[in-house]
C-alpha atoms as a PDB file:
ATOM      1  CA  UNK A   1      95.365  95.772 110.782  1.00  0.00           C
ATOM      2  CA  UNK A   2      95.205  98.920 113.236  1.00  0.00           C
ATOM      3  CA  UNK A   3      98.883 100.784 114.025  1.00  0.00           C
ATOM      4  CA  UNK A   4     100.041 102.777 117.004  1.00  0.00           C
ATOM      5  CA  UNK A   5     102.816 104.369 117.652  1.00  0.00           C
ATOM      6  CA  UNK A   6     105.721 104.812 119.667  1.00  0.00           C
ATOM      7  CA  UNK A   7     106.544 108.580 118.366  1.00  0.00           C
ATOM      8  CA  UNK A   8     108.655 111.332 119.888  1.00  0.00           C
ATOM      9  CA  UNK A   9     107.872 114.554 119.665  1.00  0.00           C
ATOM     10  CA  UNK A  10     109.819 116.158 116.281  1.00  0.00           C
ATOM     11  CA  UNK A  11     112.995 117.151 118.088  1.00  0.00           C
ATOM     12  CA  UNK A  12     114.229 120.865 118.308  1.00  0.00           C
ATOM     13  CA  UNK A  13     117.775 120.381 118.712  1.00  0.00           C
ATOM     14  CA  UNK A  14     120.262 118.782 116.636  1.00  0.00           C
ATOM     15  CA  UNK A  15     120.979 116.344 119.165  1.00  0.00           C
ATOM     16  CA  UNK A  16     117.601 115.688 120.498  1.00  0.00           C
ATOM     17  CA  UNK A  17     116.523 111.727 120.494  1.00  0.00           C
ATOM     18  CA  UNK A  18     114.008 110.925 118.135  1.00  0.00           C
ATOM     19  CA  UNK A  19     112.130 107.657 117.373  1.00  0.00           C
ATOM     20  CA  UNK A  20     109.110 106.404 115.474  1.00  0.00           C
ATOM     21  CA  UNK A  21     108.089 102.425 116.248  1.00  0.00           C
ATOM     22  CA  UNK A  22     104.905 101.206 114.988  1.00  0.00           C
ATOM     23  CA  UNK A  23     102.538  98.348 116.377  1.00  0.00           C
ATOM     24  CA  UNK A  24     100.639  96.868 114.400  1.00  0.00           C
ATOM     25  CA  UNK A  25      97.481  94.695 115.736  1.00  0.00           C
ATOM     26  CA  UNK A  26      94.645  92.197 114.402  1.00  0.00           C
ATOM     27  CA  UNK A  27      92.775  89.692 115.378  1.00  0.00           C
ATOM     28  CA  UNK A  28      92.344  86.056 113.980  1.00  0.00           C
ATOM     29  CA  UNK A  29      88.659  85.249 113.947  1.00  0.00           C
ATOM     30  CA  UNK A  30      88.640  81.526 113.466  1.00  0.00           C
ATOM     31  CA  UNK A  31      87.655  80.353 116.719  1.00  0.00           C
ATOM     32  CA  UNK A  32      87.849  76.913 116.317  1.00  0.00           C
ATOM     33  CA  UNK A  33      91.044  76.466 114.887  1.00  0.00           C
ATOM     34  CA  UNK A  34      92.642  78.637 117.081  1.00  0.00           C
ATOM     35  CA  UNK A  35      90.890  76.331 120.092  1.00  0.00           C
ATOM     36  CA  UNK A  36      92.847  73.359 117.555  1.00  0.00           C
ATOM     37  CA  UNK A  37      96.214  74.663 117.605  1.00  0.00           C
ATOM     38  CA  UNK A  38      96.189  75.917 121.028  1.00  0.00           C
ATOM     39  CA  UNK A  39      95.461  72.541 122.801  1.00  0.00           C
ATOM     40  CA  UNK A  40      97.744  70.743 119.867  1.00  0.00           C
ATOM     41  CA  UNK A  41     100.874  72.724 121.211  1.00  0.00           C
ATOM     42  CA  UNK A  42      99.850  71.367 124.719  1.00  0.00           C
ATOM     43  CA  UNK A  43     100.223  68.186 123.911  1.00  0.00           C
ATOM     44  CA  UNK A  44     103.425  68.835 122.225  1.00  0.00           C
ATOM     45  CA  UNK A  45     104.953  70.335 125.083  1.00  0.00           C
ATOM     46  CA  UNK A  46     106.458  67.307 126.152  1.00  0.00           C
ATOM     47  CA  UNK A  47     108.472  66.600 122.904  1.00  0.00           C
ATOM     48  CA  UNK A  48     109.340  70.103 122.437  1.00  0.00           C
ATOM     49  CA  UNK A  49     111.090  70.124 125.874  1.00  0.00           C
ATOM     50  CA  UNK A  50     113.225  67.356 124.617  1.00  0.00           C
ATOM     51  CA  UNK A  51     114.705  69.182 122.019  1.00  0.00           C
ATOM     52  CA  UNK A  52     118.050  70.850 123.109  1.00  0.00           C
ATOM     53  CA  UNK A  53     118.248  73.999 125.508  1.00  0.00           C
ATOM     54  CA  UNK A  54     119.187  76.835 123.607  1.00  0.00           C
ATOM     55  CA  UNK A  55     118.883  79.748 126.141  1.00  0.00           C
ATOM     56  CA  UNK A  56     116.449  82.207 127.814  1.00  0.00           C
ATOM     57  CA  UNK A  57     116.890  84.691 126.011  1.00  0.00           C
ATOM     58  CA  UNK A  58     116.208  87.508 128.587  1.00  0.00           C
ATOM     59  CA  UNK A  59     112.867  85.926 129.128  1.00  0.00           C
ATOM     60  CA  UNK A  60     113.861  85.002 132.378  1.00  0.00           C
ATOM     61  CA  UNK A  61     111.938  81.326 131.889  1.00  0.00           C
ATOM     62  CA  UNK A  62     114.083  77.990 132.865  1.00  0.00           C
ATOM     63  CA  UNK A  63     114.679  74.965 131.155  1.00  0.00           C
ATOM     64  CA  UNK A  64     111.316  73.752 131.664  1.00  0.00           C
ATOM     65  CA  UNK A  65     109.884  75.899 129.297  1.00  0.00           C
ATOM     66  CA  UNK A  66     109.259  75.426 125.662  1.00  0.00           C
ATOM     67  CA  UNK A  67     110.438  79.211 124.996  1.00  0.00           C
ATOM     68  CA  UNK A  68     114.037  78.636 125.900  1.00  0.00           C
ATOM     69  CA  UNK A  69     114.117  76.154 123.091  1.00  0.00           C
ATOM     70  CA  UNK A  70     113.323  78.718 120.509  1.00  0.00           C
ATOM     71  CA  UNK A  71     115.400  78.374 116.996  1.00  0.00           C
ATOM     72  CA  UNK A  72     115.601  74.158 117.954  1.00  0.00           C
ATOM     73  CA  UNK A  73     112.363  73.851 116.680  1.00  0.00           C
ATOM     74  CA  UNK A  74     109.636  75.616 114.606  1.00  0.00           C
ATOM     75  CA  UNK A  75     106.343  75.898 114.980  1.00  0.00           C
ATOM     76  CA  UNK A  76     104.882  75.423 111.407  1.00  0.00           C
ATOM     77  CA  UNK A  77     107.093  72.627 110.684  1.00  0.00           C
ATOM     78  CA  UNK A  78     104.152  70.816 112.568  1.00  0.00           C
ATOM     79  CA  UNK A  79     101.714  71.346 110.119  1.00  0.00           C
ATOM     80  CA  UNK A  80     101.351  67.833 108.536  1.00  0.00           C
ATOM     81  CA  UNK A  81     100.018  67.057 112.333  1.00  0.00           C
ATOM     82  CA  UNK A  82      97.862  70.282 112.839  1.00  0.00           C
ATOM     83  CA  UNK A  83      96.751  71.147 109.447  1.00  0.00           C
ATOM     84  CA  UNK A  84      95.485  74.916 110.966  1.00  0.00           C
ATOM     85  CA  UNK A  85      98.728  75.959 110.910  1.00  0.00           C
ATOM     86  CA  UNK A  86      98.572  76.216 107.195  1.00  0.00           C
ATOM     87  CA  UNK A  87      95.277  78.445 107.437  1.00  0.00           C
ATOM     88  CA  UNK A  88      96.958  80.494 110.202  1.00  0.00           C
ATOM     89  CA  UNK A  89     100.399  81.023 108.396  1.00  0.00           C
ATOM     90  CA  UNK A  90      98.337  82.573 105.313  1.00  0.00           C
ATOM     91  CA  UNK A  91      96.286  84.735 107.568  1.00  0.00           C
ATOM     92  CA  UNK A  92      99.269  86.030 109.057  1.00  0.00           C
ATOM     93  CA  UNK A  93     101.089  86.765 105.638  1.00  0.00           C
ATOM     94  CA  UNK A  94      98.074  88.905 104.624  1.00  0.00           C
ATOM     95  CA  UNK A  95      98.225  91.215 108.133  1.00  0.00           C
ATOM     96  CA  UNK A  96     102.079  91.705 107.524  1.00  0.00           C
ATOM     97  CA  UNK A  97     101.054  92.857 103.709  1.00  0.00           C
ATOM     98  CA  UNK A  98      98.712  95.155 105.210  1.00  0.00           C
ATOM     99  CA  UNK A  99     100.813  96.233 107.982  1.00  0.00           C
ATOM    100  CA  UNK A 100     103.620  97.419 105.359  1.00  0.00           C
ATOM    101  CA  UNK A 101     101.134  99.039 103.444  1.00  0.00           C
ATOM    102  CA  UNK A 102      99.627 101.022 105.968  1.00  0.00           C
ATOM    103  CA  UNK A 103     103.578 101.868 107.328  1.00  0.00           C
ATOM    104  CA  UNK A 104     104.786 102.852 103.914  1.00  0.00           C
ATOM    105  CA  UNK A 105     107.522 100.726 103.740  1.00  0.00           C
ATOM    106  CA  UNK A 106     109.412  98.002 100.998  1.00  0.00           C
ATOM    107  CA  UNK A 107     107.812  94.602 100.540  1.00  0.00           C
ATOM    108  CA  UNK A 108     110.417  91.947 100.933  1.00  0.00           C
ATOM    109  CA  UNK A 109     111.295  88.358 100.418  1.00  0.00           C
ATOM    110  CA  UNK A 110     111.233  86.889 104.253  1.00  0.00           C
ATOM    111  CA  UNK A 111     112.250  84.109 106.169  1.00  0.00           C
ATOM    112  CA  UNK A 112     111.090  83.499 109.506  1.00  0.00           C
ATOM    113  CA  UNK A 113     111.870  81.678 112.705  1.00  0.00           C
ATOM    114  CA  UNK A 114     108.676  81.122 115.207  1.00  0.00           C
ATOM    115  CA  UNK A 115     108.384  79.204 118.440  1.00  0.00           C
ATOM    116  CA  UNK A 116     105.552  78.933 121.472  1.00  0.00           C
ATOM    117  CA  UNK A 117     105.384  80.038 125.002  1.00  0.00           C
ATOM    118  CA  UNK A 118     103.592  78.389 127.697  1.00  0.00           C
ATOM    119  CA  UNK A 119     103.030  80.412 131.311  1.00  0.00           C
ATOM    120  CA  UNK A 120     101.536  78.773 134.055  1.00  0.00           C
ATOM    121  CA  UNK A 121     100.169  81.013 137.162  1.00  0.00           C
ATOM    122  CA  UNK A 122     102.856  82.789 138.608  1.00  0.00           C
ATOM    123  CA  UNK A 123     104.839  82.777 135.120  1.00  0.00           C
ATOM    124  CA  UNK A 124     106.457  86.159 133.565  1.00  0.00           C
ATOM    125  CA  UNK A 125     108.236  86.759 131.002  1.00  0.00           C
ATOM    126  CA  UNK A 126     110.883  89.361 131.973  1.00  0.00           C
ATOM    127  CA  UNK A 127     111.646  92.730 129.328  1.00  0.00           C
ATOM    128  CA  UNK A 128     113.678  91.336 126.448  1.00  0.00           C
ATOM    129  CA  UNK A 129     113.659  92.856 122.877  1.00  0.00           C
ATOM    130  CA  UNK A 130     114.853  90.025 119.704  1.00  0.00           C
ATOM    131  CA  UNK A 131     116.541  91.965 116.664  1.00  0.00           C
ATOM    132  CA  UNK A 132     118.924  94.830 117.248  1.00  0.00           C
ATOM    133  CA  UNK A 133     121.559  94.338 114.930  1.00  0.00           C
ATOM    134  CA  UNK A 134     121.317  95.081 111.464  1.00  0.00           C
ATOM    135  CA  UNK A 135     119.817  92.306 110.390  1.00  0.00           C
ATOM    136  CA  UNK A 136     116.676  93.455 112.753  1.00  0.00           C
ATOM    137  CA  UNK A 137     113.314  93.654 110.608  1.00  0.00           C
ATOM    138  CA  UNK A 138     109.918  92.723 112.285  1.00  0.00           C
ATOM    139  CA  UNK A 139     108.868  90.441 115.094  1.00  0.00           C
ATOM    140  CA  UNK A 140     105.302  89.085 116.609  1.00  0.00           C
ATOM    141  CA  UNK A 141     103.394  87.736 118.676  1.00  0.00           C
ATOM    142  CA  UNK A 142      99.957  86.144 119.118  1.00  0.00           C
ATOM    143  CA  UNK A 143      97.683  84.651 121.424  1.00  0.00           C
ATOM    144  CA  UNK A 144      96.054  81.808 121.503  1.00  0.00           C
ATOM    145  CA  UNK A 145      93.088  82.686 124.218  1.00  0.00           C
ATOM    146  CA  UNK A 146      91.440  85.500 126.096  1.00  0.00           C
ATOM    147  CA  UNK A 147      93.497  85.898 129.517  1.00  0.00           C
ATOM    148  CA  UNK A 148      92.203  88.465 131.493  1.00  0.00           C
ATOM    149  CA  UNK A 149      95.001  88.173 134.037  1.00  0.00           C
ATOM    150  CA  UNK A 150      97.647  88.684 131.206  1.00  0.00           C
ATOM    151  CA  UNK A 151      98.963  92.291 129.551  1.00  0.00           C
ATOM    152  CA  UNK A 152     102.084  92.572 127.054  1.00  0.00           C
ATOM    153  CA  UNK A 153     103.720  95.856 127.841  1.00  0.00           C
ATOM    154  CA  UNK A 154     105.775  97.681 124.842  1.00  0.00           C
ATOM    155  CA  UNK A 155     108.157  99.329 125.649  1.00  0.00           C
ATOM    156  CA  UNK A 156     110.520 102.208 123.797  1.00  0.00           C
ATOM    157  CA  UNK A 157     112.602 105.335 124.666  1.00  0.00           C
ATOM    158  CA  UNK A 158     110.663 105.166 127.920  1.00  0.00           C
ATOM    159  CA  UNK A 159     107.270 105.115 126.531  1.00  0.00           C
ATOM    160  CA  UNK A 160     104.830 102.481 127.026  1.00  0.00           C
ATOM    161  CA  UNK A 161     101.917 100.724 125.509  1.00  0.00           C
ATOM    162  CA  UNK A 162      99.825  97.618 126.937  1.00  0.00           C
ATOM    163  CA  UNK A 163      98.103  95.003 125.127  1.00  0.00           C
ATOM    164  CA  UNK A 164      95.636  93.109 126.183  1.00  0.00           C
ATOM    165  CA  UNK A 165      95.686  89.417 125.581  1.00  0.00           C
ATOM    166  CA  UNK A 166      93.088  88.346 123.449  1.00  0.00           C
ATOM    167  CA  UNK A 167      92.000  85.225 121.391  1.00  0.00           C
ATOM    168  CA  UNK A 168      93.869  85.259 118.035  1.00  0.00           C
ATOM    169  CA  UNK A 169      95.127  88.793 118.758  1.00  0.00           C
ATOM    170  CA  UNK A 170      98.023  89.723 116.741  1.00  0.00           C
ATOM    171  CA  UNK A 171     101.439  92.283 117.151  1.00  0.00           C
ATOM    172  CA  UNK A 172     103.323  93.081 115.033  1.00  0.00           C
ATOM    173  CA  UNK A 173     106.550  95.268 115.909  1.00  0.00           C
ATOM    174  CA  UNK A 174     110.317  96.119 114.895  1.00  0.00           C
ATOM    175  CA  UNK A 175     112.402  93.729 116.662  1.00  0.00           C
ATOM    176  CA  UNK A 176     114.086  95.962 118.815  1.00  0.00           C
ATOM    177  CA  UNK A 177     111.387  96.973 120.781  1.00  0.00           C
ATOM    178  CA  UNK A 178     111.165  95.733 124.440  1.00  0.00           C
ATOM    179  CA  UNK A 179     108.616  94.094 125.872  1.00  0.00           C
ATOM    180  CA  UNK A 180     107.471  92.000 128.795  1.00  0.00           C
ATOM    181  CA  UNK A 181     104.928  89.941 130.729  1.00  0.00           C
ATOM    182  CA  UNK A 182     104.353  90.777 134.108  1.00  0.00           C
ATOM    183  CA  UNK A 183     103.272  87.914 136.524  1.00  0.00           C
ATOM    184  CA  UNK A 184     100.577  85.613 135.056  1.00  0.00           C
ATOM    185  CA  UNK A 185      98.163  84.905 137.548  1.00  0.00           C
ATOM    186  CA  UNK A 186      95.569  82.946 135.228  1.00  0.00           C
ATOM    187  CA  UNK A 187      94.361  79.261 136.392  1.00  0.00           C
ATOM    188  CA  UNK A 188      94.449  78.144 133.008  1.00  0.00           C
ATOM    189  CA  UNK A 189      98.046  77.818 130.562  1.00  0.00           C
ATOM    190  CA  UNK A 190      98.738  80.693 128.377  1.00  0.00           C
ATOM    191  CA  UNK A 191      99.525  79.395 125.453  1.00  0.00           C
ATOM    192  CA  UNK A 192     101.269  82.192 122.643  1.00  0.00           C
ATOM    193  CA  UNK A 193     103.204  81.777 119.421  1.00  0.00           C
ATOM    194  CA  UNK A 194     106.443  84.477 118.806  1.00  0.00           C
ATOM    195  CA  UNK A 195     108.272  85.085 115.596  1.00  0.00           C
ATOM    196  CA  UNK A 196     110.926  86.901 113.696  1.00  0.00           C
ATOM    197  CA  UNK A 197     110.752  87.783 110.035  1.00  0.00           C
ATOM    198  CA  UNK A 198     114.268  88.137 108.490  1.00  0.00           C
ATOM    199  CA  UNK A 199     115.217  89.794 105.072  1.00  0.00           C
ATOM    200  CA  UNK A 200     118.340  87.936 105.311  1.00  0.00           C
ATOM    201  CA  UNK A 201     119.388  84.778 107.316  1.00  0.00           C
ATOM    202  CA  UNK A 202     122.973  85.947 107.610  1.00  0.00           C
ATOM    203  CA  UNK A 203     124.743  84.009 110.045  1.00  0.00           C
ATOM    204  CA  UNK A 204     122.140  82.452 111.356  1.00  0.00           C
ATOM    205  CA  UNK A 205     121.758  79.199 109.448  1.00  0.00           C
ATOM    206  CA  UNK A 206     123.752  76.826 111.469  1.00  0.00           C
ATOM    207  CA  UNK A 207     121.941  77.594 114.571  1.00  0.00           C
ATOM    208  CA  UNK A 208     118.125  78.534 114.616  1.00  0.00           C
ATOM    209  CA  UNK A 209     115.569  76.275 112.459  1.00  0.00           C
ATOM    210  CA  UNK A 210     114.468  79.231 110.064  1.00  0.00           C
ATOM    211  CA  UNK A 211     111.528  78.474 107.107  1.00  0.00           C
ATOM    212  CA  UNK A 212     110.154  80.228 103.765  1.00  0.00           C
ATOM    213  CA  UNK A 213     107.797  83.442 104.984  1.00  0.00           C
ATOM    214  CA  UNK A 214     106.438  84.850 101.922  1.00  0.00           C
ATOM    215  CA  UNK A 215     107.744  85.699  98.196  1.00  0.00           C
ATOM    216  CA  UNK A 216     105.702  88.736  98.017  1.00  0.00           C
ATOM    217  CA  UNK A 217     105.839  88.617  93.953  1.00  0.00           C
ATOM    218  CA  UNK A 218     103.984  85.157  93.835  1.00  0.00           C
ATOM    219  CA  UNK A 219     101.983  85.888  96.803  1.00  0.00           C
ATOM    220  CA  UNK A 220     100.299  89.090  95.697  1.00  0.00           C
ATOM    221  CA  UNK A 221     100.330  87.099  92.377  1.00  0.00           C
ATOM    222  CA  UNK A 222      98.319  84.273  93.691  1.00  0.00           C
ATOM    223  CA  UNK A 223      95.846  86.072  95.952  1.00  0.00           C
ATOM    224  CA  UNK A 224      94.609  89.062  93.320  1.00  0.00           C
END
């Protein structure tokens, strides 16, 4: 796990804005299960876009997209069909136990909603952030392919940082950051997953589909 920053300047003035927003990024390096789970959320893109609209969420995406159902479904509530997931959902708790470590901040019991995107050519996703109210914590993304033709763009208190798109490339960032996809002009789908860790599910359980994240007593437990 590698951060960067979104950092002001240490301000000189009482009233002077000041920020400090860390991304955090890794990369997956299993390959072949990545190849697994990508092409299994292809073929599920059918019977996700049966599940109910739930909005766009800034995105900008219609109704035929398997984003605007996010919180009707969840991604690793498929893992009895695409056993992967499991493999992937472990790797994932270990980069947000490093990414806290490096960051200096409190390990926490976490829930955690998580859908997919698909963009076809000509696709974007427009700037949206997820979590600005107090209940905001951490959110990610990850990709499920190299697309060359694809950037995410970070944005916060008007400065900027772009990702590339890689296979199994992971971000990890405070949910009120903005981001956005500019126009995808790739031949092939882009296929990505997108998450938010919650401390607390406060108001939120008789809406979004939400699972277990990590119990970080048992997990550090289990994995010395």
């Amino acid at each position: 796990m590698q951060i960067t920053r979104l950092k002001s300047q240490t301000p000189i003035t009482p009233y002077a804005a000041s920020w400090d927003a860390p991304l955090g990024f890794s990369q997956w390096d299993e390959s072949d299960k990545i190849d697994t789970i990508r092409n299994f959320l292809l073929e599920k893109e059918e019977e996700v876009l049966k599940f109910p609209w739930h909005g766009q969420g800034r995105t900008g995406l219609g109704k035929d997209k398997v984003t605007t159902r996010y919180g009707m479904y969840h991604v690793f509530d498929f893992s009895d069909e695409c056993p992967e997931l499991v493999d992937l959902l472990q790797w994932m708790r270990f980069q947000w136990a490093d990414f806290v470590k490096l960051d200096c901040t409190e390990y926490y019991p976490l829930h955690f909603t998580c859908w997919y995107n698909i963009l076809r050519k000509g696709d974007k996703i427009d700037i949206n952030n997820h979590t600005t109210d107090y209940r905001g914590y951490l959110s990610g993304n990850m990709h499920l392919d190299d697309y060359e033709d694809s950037k995410t763009v970070y944005e916060h208190m008007e400065m900027v940082r772009y990702l590339p798109n890689i296979k199994g490339g992971l971000t990890l960032f405070p949910g009120y950051v903005e981001h956005y996809v500019p126009v995808y002009n790739g031949d092939k789908p882009r296929v990505s997953l997108a998450f938010d860790l919650y401390i607390h599910m406060f108001g939120l359980q008789d809406h979004i589909k939400y699972l277990p994240f990590i119990d970080p007593e048992k997990f550090f437990k289990q994995n010395d």
